[in-house]
PDB file of N, CA and C in Angstrom:
ATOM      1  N   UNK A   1      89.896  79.545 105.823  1.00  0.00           N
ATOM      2  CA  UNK A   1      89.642  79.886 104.436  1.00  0.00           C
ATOM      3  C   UNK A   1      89.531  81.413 104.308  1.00  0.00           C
ATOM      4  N   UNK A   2      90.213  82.053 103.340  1.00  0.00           N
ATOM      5  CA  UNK A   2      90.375  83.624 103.495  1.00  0.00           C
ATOM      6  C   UNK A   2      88.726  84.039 102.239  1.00  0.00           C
ATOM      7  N   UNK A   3      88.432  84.639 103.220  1.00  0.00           N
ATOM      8  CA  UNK A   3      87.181  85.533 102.285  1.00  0.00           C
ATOM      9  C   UNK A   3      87.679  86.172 100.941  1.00  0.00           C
ATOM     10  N   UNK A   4      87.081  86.250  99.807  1.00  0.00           N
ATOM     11  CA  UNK A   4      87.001  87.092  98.820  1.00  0.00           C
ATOM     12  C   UNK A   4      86.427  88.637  99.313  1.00  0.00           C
ATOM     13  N   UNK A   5      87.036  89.677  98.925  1.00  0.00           N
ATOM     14  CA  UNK A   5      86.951  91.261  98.866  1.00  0.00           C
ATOM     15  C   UNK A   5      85.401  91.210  98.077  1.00  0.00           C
ATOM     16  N   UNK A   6      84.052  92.212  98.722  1.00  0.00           N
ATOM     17  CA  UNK A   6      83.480  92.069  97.759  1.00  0.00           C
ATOM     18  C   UNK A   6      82.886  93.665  98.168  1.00  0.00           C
ATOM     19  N   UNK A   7      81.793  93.997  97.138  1.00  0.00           N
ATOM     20  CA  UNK A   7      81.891  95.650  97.163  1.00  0.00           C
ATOM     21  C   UNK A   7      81.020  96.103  98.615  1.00  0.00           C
ATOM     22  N   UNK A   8      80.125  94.743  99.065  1.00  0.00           N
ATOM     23  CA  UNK A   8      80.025  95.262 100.325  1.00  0.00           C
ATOM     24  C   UNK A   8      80.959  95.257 101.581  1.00  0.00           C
ATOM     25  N   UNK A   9      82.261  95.090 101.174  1.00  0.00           N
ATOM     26  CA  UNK A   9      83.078  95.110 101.751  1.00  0.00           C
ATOM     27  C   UNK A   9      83.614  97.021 102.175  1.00  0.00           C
ATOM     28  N   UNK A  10      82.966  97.617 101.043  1.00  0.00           N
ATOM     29  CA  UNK A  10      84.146  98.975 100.755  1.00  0.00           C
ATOM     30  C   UNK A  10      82.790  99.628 101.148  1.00  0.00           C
ATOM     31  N   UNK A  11      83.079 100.894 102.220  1.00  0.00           N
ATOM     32  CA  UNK A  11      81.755 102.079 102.925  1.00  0.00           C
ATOM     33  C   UNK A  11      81.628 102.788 101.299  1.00  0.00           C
ATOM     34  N   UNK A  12      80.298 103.095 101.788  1.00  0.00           N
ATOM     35  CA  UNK A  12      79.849 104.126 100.863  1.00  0.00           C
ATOM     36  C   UNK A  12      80.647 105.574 100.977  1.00  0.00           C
ATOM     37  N   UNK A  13      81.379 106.118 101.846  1.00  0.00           N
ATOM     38  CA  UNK A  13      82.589 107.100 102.437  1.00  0.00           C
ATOM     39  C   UNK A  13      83.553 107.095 101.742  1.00  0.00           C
ATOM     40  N   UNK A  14      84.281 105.606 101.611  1.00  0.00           N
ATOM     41  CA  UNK A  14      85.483 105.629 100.977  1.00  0.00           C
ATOM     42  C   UNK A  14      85.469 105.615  99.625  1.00  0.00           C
ATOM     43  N   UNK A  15      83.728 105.067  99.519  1.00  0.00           N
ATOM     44  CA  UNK A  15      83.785 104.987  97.748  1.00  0.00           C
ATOM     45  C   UNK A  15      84.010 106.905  96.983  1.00  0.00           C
ATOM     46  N   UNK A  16      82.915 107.493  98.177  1.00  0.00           N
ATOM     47  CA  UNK A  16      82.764 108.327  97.781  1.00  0.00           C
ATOM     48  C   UNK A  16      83.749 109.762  98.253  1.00  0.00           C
ATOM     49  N   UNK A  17      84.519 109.128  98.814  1.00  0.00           N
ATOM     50  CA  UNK A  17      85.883 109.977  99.068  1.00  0.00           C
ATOM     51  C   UNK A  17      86.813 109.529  97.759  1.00  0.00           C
ATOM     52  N   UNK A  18      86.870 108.781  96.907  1.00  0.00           N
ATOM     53  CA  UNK A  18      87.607 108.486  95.619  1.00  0.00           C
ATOM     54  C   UNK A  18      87.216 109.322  94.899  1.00  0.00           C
ATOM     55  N   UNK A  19      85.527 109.237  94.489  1.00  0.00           N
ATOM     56  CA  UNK A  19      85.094 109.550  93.482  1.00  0.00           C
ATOM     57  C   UNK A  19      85.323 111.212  93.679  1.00  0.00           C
ATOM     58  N   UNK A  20      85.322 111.920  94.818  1.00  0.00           N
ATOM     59  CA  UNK A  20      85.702 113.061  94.869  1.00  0.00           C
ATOM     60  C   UNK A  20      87.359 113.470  94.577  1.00  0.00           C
ATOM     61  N   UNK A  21      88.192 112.848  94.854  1.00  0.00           N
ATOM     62  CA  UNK A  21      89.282 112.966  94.614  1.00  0.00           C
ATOM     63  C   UNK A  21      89.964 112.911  93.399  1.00  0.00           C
ATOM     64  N   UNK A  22      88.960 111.699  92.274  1.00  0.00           N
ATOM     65  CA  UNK A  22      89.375 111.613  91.225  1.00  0.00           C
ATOM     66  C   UNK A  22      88.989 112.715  90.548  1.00  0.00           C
ATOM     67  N   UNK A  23      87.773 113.317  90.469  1.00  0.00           N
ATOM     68  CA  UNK A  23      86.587 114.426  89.966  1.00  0.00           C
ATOM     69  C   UNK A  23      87.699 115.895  89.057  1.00  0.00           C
ATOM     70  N   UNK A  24      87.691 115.987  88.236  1.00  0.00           N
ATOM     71  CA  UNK A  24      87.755 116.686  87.054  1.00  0.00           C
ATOM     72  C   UNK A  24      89.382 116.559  87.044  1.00  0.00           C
ATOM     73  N   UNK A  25      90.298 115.648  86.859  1.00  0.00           N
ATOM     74  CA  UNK A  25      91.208 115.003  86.556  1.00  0.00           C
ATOM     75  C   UNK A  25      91.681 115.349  85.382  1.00  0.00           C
ATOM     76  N   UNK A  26      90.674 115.326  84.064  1.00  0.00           N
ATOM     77  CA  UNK A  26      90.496 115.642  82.655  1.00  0.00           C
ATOM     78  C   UNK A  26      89.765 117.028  81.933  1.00  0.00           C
ATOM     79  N   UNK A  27      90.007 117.305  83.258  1.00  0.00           N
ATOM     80  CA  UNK A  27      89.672 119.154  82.823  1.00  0.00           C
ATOM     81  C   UNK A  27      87.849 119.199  82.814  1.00  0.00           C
ATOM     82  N   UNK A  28      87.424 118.508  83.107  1.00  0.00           N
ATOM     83  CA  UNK A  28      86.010 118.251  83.475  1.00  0.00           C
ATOM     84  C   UNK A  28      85.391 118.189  84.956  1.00  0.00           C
ATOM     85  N   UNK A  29      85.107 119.416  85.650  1.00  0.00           N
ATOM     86  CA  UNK A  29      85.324 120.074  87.184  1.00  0.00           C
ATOM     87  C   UNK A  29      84.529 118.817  87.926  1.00  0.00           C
ATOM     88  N   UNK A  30      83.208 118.086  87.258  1.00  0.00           N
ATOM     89  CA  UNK A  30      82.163 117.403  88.159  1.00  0.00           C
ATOM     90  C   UNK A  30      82.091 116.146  88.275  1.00  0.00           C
ATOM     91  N   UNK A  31      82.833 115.704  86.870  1.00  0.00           N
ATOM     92  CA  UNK A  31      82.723 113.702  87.002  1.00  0.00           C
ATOM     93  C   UNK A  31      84.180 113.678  87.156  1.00  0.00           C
ATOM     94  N   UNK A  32      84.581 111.966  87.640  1.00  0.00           N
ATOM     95  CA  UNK A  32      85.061 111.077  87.986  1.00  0.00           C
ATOM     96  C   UNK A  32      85.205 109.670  86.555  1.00  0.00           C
ATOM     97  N   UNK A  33      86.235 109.691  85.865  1.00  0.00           N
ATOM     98  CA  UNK A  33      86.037 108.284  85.430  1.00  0.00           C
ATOM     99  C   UNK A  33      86.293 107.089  86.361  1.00  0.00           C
ATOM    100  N   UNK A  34      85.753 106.139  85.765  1.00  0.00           N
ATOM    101  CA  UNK A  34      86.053 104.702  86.174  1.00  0.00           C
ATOM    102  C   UNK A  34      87.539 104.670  86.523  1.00  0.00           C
ATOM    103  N   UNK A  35      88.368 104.981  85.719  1.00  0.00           N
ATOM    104  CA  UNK A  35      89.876 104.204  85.662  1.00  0.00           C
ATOM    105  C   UNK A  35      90.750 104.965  87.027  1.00  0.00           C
ATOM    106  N   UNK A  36      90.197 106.513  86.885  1.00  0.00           N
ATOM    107  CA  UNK A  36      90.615 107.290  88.048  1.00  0.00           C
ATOM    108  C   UNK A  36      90.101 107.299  89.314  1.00  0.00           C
ATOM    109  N   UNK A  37      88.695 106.336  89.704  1.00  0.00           N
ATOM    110  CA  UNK A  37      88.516 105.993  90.618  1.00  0.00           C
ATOM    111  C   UNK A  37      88.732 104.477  91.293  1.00  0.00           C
ATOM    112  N   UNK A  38      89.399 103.906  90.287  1.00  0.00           N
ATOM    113  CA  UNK A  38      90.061 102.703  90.503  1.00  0.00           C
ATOM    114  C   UNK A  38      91.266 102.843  90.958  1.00  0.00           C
ATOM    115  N   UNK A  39      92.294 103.817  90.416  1.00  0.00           N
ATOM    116  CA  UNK A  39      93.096 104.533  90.787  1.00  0.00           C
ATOM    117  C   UNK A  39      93.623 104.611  92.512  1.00  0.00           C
ATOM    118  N   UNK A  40      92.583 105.464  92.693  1.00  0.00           N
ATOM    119  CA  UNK A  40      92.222 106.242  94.002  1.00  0.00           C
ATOM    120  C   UNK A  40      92.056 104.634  95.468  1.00  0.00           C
ATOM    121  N   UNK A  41      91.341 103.726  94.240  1.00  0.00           N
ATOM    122  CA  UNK A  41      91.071 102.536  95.596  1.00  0.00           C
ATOM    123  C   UNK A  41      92.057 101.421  95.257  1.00  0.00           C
ATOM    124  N   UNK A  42      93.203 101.174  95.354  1.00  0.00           N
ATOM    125  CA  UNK A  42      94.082 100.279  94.674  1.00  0.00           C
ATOM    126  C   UNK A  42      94.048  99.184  95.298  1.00  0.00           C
ATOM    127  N   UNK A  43      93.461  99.346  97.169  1.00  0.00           N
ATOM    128  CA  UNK A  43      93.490  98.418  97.916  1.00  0.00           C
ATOM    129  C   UNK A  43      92.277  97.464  97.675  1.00  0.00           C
ATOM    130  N   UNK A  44      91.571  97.519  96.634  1.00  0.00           N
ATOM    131  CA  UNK A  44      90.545  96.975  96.362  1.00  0.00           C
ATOM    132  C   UNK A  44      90.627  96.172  94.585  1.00  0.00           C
ATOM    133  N   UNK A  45      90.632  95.130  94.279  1.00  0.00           N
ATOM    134  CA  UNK A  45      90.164  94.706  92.790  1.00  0.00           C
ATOM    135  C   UNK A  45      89.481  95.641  91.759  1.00  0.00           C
ATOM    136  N   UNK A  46      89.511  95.535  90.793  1.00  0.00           N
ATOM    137  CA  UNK A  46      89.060  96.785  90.050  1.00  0.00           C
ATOM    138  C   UNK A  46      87.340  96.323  89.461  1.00  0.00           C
ATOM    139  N   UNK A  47      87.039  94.970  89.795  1.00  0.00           N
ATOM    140  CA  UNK A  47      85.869  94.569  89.097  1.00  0.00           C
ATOM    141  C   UNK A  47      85.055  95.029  90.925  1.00  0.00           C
ATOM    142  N   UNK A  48      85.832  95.067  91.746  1.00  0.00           N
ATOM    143  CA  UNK A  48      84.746  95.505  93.299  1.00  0.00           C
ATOM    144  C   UNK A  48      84.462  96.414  93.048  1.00  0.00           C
ATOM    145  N   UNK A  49      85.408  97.569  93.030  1.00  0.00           N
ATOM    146  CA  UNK A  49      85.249  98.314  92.947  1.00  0.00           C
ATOM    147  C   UNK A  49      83.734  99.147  91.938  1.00  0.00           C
ATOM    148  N   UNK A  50      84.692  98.610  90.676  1.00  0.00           N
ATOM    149  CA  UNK A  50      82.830  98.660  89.503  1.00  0.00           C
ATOM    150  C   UNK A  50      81.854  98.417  90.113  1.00  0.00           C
ATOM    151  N   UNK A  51      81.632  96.835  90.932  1.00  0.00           N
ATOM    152  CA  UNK A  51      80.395  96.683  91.706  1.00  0.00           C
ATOM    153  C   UNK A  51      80.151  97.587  92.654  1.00  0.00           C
ATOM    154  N   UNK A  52      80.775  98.302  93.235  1.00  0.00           N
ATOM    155  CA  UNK A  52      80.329  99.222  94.465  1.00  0.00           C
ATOM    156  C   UNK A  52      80.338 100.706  93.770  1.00  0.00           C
ATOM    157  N   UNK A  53      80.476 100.810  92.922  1.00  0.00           N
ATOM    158  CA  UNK A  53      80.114 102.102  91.871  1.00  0.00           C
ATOM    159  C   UNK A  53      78.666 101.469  91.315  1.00  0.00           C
ATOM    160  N   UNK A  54      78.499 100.826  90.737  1.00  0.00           N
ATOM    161  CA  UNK A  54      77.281  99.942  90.255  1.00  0.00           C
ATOM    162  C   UNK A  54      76.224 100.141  91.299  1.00  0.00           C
ATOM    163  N   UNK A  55      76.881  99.836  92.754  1.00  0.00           N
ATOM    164  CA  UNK A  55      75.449  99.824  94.074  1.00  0.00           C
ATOM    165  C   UNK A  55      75.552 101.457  94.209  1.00  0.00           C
ATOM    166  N   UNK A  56      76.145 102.186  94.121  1.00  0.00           N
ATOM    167  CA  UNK A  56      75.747 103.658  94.218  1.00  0.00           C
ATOM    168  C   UNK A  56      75.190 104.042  93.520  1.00  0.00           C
ATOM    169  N   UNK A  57      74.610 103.618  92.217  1.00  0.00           N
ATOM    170  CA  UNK A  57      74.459 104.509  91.125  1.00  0.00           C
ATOM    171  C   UNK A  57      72.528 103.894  91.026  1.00  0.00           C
ATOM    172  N   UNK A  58      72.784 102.736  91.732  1.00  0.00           N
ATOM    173  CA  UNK A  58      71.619 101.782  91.802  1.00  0.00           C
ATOM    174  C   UNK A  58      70.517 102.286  92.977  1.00  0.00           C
ATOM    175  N   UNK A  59      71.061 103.162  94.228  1.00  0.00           N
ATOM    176  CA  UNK A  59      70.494 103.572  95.606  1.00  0.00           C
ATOM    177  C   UNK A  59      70.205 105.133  95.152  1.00  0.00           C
ATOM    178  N   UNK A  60      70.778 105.674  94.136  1.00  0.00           N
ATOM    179  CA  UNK A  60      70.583 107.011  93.019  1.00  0.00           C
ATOM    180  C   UNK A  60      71.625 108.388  94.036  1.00  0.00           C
ATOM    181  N   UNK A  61      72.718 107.510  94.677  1.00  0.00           N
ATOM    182  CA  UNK A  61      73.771 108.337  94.954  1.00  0.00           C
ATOM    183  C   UNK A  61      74.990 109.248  94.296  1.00  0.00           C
ATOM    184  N   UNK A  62      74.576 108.166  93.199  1.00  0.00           N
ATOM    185  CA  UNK A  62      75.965 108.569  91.884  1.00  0.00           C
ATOM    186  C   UNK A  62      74.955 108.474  90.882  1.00  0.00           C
ATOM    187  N   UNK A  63      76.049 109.286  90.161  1.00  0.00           N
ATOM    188  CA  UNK A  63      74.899 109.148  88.178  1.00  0.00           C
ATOM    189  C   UNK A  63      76.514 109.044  87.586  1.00  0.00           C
ATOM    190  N   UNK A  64      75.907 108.441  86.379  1.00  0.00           N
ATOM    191  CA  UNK A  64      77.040 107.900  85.907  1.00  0.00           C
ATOM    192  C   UNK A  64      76.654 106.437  85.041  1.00  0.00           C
ATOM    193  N   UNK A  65      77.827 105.921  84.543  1.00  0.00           N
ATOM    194  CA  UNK A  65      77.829 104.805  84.515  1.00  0.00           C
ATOM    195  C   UNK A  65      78.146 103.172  84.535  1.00  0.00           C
ATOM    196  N   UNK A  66      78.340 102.226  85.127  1.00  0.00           N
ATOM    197  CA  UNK A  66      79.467 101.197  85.585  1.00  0.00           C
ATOM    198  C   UNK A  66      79.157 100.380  85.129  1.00  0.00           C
ATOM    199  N   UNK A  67      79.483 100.290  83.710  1.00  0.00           N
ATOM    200  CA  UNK A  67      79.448  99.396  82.519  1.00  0.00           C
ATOM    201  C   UNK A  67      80.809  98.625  81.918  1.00  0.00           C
ATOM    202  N   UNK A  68      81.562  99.885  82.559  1.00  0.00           N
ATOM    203  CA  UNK A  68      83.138  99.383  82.275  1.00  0.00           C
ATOM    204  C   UNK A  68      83.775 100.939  81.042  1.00  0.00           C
ATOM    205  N   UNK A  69      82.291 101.401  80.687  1.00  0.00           N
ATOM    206  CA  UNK A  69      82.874 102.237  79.878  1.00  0.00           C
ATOM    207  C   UNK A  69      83.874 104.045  80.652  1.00  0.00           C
ATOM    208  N   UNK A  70      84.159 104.805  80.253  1.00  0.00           N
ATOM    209  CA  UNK A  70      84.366 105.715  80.981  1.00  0.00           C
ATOM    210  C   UNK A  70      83.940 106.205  82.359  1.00  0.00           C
ATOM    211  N   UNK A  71      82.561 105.934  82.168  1.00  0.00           N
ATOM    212  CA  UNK A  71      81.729 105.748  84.059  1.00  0.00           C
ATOM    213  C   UNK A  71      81.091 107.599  83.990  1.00  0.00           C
ATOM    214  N   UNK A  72      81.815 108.629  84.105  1.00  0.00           N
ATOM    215  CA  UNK A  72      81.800 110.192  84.212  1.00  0.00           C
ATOM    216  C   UNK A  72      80.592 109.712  85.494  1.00  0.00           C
ATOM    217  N   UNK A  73      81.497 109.471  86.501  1.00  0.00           N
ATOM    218  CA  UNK A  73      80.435 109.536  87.943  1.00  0.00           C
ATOM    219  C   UNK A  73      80.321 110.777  88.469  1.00  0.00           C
ATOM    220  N   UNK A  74      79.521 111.752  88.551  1.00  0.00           N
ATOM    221  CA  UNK A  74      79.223 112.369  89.338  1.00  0.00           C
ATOM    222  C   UNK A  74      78.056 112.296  91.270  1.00  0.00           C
ATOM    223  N   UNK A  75      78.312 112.885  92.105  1.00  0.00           N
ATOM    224  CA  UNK A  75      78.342 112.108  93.292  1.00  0.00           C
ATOM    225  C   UNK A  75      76.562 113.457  93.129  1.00  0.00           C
ATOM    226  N   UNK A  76      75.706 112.438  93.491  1.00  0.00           N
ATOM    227  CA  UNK A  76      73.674 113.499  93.890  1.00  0.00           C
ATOM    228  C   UNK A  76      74.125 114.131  94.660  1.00  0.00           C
ATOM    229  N   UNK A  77      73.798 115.706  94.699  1.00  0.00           N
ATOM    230  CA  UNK A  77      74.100 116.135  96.064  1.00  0.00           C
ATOM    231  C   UNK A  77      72.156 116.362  96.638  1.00  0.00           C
TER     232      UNK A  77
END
């Protein structure tokens, strides 16, 4: 039986190697939207992904928000 992908599936690294990559995309130098960090993880479902943006933002690694709306994640330094 093949497992379902789930957001503890994806490191906190790779999440947060997206969210850097996506980061001022829209002429905005510090956040990350949702859609551009979905983008960035293609090898992943786009509702995991939300959930593992959701557990970062929940451990107070990311600010932002993963509601589904724009997100503007920026990564705590």
């Amino acid at each position: 039986m093949e497992k379902k992908v789930q957001a503890k599936h994806i490191t906190d690294e790779r999440c947060l190697r997206a969210v850097r990559a996506a980061r001022g995309r829209h002429g905005v130098a510090d956040w990350s939207s949702l859609w551009d960090i979905q983008e960035e993880m293609t090898e992943y479902p786009a509702k995991v992904v939300q959930a593992k943006l959701a557990s970062l933002l929940k451990r107070k690694i990311l600010t932002g928000c993963a509601c589904g709306c724009r997100g503007d994640f920026e990564e705590i330094k």
